[in-house]
Protein backbone atom coordinates (compact mmCIF):
# COMPACT_ATOMS: atom_id res chain seq x y z
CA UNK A 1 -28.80 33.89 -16.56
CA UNK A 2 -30.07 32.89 -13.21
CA UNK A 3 -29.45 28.79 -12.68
CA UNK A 4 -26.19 27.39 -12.36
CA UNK A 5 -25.80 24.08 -14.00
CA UNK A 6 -27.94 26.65 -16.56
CA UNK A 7 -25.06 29.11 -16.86
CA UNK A 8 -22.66 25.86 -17.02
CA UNK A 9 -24.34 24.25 -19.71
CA UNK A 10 -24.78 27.33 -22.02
CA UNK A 11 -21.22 28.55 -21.71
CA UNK A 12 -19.60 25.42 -23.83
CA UNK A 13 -21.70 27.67 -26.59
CA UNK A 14 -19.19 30.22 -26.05
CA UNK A 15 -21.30 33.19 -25.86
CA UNK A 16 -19.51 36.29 -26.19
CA UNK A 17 -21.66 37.64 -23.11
CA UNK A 18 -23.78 35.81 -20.50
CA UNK A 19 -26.02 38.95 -18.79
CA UNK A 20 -27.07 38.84 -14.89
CA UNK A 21 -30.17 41.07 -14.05
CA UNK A 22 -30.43 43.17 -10.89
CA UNK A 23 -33.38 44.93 -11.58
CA UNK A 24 -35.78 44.10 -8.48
CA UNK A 25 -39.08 43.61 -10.36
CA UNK A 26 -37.42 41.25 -12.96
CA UNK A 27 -38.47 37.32 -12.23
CA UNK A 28 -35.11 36.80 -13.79
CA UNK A 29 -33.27 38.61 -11.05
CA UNK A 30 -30.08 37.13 -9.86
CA UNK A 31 -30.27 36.18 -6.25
CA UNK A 32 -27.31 33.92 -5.72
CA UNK A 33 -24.47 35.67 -3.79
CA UNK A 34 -22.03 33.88 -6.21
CA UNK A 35 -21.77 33.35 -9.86
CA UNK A 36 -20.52 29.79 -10.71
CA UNK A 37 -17.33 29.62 -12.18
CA UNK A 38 -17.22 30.10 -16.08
CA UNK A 39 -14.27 30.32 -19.14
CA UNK A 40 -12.59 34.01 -18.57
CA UNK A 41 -13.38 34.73 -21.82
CA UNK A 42 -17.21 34.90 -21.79
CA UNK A 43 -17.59 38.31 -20.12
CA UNK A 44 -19.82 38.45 -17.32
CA UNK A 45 -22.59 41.35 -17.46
CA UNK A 46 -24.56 42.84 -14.60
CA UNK A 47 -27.94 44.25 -16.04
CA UNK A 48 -29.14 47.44 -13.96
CA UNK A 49 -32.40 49.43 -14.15
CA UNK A 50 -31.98 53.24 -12.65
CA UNK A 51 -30.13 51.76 -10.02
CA UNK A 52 -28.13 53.81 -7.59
CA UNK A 53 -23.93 53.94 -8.26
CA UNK A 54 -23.08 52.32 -4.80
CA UNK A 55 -25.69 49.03 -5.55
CA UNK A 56 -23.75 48.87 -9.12
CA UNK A 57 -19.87 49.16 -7.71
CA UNK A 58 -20.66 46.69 -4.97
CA UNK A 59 -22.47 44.34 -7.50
CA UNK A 60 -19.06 44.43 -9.92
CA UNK A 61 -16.68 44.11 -6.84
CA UNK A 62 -18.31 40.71 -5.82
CA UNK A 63 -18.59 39.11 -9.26
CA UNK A 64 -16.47 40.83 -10.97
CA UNK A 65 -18.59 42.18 -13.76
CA UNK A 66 -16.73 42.77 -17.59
CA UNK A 67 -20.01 45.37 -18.27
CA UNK A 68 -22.34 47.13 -16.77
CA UNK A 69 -25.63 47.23 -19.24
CA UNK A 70 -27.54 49.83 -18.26
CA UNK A 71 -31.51 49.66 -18.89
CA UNK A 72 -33.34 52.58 -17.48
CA UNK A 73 -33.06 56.26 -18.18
CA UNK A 74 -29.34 56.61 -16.75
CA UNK A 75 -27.74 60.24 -17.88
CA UNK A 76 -24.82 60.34 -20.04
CA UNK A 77 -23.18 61.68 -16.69
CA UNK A 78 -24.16 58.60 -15.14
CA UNK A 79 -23.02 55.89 -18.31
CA UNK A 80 -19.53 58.34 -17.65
CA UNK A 81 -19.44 57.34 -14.07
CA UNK A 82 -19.90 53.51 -14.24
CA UNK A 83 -16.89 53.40 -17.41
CA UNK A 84 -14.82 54.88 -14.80
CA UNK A 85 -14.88 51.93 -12.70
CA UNK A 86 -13.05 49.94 -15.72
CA UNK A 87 -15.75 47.93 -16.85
CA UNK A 88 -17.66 48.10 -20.41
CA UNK A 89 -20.37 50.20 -20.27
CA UNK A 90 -23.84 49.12 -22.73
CA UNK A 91 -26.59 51.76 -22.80
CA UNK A 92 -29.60 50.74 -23.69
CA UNK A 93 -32.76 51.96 -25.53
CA UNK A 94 -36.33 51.22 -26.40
CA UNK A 95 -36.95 52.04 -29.48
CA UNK A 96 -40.45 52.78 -31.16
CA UNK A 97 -41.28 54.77 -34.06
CA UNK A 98 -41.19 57.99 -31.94
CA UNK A 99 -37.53 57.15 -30.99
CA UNK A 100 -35.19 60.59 -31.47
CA UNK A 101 -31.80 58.75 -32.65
CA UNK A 102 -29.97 62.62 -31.94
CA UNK A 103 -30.27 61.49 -27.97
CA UNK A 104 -27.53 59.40 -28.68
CA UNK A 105 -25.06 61.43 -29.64
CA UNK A 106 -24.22 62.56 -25.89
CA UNK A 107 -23.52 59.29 -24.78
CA UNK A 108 -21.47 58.43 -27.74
CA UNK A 109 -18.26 59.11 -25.97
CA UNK A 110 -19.31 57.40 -22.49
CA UNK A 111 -20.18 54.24 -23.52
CA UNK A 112 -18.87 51.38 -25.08
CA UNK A 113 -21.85 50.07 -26.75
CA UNK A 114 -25.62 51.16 -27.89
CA UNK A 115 -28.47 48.21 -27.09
CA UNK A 116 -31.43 49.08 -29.16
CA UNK A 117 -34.35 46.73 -27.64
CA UNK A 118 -38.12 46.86 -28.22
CA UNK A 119 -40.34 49.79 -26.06
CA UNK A 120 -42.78 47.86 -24.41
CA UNK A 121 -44.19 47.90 -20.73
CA UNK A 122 -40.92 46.49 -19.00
CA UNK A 123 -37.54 48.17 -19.79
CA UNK A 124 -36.51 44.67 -21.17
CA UNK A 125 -37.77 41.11 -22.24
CA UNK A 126 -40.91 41.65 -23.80
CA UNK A 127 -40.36 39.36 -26.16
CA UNK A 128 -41.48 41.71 -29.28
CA UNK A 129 -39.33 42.79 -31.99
CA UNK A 130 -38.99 46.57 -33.58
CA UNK A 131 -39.22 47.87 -36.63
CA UNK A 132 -35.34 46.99 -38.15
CA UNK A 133 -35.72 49.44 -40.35
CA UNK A 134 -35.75 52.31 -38.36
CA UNK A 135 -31.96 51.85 -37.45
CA UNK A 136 -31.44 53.36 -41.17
CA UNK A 137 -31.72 56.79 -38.54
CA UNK A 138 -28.65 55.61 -37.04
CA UNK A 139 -26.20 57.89 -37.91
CA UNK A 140 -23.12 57.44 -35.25
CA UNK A 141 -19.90 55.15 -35.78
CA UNK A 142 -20.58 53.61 -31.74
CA UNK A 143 -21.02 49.70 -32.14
CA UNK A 144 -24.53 48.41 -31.17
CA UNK A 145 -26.46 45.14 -30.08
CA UNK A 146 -29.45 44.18 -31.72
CA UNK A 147 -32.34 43.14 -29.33
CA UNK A 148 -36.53 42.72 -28.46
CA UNK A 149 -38.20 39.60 -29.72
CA UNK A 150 -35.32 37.57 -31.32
CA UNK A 151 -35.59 33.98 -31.68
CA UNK A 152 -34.95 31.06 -34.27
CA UNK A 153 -37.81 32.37 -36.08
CA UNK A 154 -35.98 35.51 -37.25
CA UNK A 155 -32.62 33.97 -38.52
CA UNK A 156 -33.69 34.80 -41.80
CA UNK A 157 -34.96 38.06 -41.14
CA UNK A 158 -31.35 38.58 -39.51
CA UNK A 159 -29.04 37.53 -41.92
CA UNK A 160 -30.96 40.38 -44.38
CA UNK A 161 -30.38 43.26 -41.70
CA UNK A 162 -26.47 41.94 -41.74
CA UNK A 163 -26.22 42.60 -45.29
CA UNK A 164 -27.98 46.20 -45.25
CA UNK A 165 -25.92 48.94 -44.04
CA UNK A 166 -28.14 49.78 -41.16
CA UNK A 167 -26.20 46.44 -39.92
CA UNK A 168 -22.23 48.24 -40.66
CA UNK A 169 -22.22 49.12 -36.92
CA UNK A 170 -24.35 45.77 -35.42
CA UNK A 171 -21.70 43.73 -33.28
CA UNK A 172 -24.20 41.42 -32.11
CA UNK A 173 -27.05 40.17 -31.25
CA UNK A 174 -28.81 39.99 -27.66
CA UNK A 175 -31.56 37.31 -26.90
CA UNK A 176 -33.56 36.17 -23.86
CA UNK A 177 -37.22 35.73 -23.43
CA UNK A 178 -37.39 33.17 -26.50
CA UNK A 179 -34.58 31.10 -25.88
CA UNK A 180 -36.36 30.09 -22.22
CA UNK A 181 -37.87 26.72 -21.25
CA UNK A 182 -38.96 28.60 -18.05
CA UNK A 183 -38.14 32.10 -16.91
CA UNK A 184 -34.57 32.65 -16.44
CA UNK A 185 -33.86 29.27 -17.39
CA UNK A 186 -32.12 29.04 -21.44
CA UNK A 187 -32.67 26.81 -23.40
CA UNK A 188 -29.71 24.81 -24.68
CA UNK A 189 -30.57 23.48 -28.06
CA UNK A 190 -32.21 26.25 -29.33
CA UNK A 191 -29.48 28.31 -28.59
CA UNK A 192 -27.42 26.26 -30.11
CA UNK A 193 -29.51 26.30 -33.02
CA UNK A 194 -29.30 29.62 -33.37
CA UNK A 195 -25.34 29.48 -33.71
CA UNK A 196 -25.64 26.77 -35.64
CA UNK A 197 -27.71 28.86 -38.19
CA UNK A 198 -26.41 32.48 -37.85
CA UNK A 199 -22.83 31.25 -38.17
CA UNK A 200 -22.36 27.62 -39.46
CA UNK A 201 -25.25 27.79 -42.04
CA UNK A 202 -26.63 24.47 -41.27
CA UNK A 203 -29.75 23.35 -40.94
């Protein structure tokens, strides 16, 4: 999220997350020095690329940050760190058929969530989806978003993962690029849509 009346407008969808990115080569970067004010209950996530611990404890103590998603190739030392500063901590990884699912097992007691997202040139928001079925590699019990590519075109494709048992661990899913009318900027009824469909089954 990056506009205000933006942010506004998409939190009466009641998101469970809205993210904020930090990373300095993202056009979606957060620049504001404020976050306008939205429902406590949507928790507010600062999105960090390898970025240094001081940046990311300064960043939660002025917008007070729920999560920290992490979306470089931070250390399980590192994830352990940032959960000490009582906020949830989301690792992320790009996954590809080359992905090694045993990496994960060291971070499985530092963080609070997995993000498995599309490898592609930028370390997010690439707008291309994975293979799905590679998750079936998955073998932890650590709760995990589901992200790269999504839009209202794969709803269907969606609703089949849920009912696989690569899906007994997915707690949600994470979308961006295709839910934009311009960079940064969400748009409204497709998002909506996409409740609409994922969870209200209508058309």
């Amino acid at each position: 999220m990056k506009y205000p009346e933006n942010i506004q407008d998409i939190s009466t969808l009641e998101p469970d997350y809205l993210g904020f990115i930090f990373w300095e080569k993202s056009l979606r970067k957060f620049n504001d020095n404020e976050i306008v004010e939205i429902p406590k209950h949507i928790k507010k996530v600062g999105v960090f690329v390898d970025e240094d611990i001081t940046v990311i404890k300064s960043k939660i103590n002025q917008f007070k940050f729920n999560a920290i998603q992490l979306h470089g190739n931070e250390s399980s030392i590192f994830c352990n760190e940032i959960k000490s500063l009582n906020v949830e901590v989301i690792k992320s990884f790009s996954i590809d058929n080359t992905f090694d699912f045993d990496q994960l097992t060291e971070y499985a007691d530092v963080v609070d969530y997995f993000l498995f997202d599309t490898k592609g040139r930028l370390p997010g928001g690439n707008g291309i989806s994975f293979n799905w079925n590679l998750l079936s590699k998955y073998n932890l019990s650590k709760p995990f978003f589901l992200s790269g590519g999504i839009g209202l075109t794969s709803v269907d494709a969606i609703k089949s993962f849920l009912n696989t048992d690569m899906a007994k661990y997915c707690c949600g899913i994470d979308v961006n690029s295709r839910f934009e009318r311009k960079v940064g900027f969400k748009n409204y009824s497709k998002l909506r849509r996409l409740k609409r469909l994922l969870y209200e089954d209508e058309i």
